[in-house]
N, C-alpha and C. Protein backbone atom coordinates (compact mmCIF):
# COMPACT_ATOMS: atom_id res chain seq x y z
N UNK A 1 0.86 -1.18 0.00
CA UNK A 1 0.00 0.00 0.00
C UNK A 1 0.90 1.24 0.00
N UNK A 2 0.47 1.86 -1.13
CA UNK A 2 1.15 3.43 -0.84
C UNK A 2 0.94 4.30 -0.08
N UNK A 3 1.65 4.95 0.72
CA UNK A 3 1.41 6.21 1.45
C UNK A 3 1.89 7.35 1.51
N UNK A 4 1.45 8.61 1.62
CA UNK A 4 2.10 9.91 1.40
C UNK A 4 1.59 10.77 2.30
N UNK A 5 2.26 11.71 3.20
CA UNK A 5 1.30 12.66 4.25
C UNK A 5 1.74 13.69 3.31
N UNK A 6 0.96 14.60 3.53
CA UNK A 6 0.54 16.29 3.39
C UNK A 6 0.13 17.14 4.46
N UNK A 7 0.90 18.20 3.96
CA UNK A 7 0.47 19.19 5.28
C UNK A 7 -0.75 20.55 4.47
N UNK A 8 -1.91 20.42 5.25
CA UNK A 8 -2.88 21.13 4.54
C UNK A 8 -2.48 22.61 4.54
N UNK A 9 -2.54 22.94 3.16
CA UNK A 9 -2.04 24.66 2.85
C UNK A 9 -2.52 25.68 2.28
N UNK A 10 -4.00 25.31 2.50
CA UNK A 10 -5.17 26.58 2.33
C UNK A 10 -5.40 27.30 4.29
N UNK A 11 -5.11 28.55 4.39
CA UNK A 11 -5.25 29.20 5.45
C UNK A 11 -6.34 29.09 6.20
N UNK A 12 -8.03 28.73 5.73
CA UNK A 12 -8.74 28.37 6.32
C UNK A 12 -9.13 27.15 6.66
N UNK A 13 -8.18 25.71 6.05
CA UNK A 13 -7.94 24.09 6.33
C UNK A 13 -8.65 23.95 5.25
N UNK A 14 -8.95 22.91 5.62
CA UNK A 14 -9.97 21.53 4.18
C UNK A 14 -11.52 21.78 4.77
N UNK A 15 -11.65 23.20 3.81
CA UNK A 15 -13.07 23.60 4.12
C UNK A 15 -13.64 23.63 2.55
N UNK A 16 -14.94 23.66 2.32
CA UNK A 16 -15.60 23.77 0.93
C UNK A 16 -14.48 24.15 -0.39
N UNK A 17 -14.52 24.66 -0.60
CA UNK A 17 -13.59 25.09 -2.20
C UNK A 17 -12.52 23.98 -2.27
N UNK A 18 -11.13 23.84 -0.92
CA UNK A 18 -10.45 23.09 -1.45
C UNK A 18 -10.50 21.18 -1.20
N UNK A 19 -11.63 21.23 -0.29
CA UNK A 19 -12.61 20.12 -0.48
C UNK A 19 -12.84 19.60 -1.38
N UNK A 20 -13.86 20.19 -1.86
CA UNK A 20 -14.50 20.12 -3.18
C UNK A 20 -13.53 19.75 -4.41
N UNK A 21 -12.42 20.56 -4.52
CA UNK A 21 -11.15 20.11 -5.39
C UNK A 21 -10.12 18.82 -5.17
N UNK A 22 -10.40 18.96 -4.22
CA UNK A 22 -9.50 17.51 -3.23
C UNK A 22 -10.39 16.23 -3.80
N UNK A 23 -11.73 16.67 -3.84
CA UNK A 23 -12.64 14.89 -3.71
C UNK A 23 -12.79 14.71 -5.11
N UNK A 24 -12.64 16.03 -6.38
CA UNK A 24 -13.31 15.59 -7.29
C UNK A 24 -11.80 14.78 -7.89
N UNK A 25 -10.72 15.39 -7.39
CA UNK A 25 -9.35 14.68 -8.48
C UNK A 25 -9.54 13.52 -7.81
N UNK A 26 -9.91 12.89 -6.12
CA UNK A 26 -9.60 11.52 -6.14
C UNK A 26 -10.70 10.67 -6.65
N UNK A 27 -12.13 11.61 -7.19
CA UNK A 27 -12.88 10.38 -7.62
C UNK A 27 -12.60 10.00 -8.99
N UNK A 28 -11.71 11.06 -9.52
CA UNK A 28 -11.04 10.88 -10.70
C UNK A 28 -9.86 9.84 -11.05
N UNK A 29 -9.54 9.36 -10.12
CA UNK A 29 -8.34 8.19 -9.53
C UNK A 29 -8.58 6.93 -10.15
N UNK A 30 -7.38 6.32 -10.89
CA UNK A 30 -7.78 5.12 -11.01
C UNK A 30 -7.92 4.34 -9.91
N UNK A 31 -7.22 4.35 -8.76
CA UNK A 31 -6.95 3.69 -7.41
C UNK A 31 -7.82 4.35 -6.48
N UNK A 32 -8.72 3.64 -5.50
CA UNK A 32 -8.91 4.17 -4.00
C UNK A 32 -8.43 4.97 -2.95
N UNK A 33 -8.75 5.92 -3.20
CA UNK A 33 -7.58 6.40 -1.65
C UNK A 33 -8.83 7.36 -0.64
N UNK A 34 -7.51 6.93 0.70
CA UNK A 34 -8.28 7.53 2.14
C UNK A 34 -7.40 8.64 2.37
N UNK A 35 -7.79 8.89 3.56
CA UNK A 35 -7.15 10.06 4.43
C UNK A 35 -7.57 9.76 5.61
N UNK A 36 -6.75 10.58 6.50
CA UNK A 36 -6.61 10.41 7.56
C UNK A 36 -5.44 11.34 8.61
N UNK A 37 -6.37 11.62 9.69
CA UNK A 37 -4.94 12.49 10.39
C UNK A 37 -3.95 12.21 10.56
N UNK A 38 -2.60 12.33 10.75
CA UNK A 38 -1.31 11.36 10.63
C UNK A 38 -1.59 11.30 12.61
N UNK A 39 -1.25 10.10 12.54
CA UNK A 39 -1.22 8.75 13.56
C UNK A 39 -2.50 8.16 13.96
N UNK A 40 -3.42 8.78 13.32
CA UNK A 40 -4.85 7.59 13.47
C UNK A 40 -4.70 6.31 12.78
N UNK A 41 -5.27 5.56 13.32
CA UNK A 41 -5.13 4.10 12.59
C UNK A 41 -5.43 4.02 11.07
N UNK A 42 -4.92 3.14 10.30
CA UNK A 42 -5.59 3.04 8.63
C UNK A 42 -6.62 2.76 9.01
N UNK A 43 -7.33 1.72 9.77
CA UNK A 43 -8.90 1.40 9.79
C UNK A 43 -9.73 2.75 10.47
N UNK A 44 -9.36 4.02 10.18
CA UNK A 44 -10.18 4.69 10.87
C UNK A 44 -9.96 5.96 9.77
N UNK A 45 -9.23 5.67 8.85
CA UNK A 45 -9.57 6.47 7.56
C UNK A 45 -10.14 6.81 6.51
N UNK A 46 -10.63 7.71 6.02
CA UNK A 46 -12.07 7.99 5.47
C UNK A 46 -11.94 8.21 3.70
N UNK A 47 -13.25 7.84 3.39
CA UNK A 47 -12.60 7.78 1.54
C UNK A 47 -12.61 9.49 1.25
N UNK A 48 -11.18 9.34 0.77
CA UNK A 48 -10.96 10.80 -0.02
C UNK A 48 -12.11 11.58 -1.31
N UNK A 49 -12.45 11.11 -2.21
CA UNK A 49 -13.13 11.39 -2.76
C UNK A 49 -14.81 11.58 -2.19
N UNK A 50 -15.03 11.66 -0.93
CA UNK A 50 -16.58 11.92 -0.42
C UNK A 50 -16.09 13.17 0.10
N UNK A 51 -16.78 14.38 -0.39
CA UNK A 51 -16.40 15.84 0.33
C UNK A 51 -17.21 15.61 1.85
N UNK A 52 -18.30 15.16 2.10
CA UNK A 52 -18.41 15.07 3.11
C UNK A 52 -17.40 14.31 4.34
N UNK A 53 -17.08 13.40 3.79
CA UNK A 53 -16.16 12.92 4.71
C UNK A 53 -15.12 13.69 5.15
N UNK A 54 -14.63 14.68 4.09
CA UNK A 54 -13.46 15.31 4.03
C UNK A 54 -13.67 16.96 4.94
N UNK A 55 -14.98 17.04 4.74
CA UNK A 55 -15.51 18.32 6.06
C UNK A 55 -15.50 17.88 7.01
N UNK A 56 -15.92 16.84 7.07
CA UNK A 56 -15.92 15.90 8.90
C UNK A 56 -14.85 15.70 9.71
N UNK A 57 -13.67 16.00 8.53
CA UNK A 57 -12.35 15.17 8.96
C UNK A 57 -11.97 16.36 9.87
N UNK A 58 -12.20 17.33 9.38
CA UNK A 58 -11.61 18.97 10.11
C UNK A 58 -10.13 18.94 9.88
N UNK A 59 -9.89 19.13 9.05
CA UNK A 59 -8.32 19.03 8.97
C UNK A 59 -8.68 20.68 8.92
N UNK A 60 -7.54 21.58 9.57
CA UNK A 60 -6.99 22.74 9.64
C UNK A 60 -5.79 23.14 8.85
N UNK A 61 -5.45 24.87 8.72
CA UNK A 61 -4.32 24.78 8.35
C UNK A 61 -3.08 24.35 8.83
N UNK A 62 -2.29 23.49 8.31
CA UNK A 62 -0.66 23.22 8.66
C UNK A 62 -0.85 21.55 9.51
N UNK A 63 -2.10 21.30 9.72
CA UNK A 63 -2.47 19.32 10.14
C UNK A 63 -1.74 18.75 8.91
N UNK A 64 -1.51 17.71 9.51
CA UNK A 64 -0.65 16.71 8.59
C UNK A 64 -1.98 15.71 8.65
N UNK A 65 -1.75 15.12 7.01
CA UNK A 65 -2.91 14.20 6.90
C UNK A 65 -2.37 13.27 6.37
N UNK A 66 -2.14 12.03 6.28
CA UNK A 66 -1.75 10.87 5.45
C UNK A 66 -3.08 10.46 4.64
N UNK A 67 -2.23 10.13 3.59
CA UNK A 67 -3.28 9.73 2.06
C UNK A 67 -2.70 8.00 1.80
N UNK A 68 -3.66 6.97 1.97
CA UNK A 68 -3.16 5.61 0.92
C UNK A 68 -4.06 5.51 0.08
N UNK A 69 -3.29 4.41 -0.88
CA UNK A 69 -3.91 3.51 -1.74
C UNK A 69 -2.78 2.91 -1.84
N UNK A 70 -3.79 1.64 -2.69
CA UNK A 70 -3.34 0.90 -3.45
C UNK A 70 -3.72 0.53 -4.91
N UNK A 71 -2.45 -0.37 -5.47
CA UNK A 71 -2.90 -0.15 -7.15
C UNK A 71 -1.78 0.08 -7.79
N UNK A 72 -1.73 0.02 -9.34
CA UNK A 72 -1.47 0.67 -10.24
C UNK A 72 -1.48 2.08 -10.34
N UNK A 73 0.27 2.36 -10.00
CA UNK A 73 -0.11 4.15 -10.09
C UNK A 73 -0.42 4.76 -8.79
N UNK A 74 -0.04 4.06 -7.54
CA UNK A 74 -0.91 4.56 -6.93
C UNK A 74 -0.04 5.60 -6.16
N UNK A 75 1.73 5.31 -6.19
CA UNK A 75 2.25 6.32 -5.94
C UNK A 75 2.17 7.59 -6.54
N UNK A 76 1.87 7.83 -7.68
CA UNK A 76 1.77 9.57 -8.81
C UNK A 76 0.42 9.93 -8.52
N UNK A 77 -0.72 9.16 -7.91
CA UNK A 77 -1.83 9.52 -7.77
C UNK A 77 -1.80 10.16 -6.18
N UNK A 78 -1.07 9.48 -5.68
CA UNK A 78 -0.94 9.98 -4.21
C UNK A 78 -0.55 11.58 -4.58
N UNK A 79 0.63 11.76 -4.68
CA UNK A 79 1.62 12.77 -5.49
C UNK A 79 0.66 14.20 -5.40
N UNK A 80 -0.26 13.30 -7.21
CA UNK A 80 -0.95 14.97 -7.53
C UNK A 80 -2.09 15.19 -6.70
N UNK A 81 -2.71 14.36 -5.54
CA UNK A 81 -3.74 14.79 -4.43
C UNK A 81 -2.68 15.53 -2.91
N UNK A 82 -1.61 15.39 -3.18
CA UNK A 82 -0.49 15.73 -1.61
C UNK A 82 -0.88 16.74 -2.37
N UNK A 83 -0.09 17.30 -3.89
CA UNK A 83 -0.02 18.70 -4.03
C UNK A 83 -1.31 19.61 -4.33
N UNK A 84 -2.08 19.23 -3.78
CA UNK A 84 -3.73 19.53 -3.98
C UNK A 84 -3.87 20.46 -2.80
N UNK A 85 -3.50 19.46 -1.87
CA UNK A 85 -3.75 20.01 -0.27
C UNK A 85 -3.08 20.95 0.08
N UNK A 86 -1.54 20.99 0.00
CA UNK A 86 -0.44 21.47 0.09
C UNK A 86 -0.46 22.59 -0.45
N UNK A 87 -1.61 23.17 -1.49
CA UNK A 87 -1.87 24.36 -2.39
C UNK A 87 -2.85 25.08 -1.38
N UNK A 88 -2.54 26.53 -1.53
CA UNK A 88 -3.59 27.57 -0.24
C UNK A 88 -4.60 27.53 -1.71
N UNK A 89 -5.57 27.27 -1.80
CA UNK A 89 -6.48 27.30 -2.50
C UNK A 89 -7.46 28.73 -2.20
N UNK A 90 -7.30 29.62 -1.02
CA UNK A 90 -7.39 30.96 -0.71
C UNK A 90 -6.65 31.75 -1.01
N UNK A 91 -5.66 31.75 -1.44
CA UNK A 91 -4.93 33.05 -1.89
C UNK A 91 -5.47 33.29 -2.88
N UNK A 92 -4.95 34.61 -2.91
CA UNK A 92 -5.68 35.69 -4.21
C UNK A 92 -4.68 35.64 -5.59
């Protein structure tokens, strides 16, 4: 299983807009992937591509979140969803 953490880098966290951008590239994924706060268990990580899940999660700015999958690809898919988060999707 692949894994990659990110540190969330929109100033107001993983709220609507960069949500919304976060869930639509992973439902775009050939591979599955979760999230999760870094040191919660894998069994307690939530599917990336449900924006709801991803409001629930409350990630803030500068939380570290770990992303898996598995699969084909599943390291470059990790990749372009880290640099998703990692983007202030609030700046002007």
């Amino acid at each position: 299983m692949a894994e990659r953490t990110a540190i969330i880098g929109s100033r107001v966290g993983l709220h609507a807009r960069p949500a919304a951008i976060f869930a639509e590239a992973a439902a775009e994924a050939p591979v599955e992937v979760t999230i999760a706060h870094e040191g919660e268990p894998a069994d307690e990580a939530l599917d990336a591509s449900s924006i709801l899940s991803l409001m629930g999660l409350g990630a803030e700015y500068g939380s570290t979140v770990v992303l898996r999958a598995e699969g084909e690809g599943a390291e470059a898919v990790l990749e372009q969803l880290a640099a998703i988060l990692e983007t202030d999707h609030d700046a002007e």
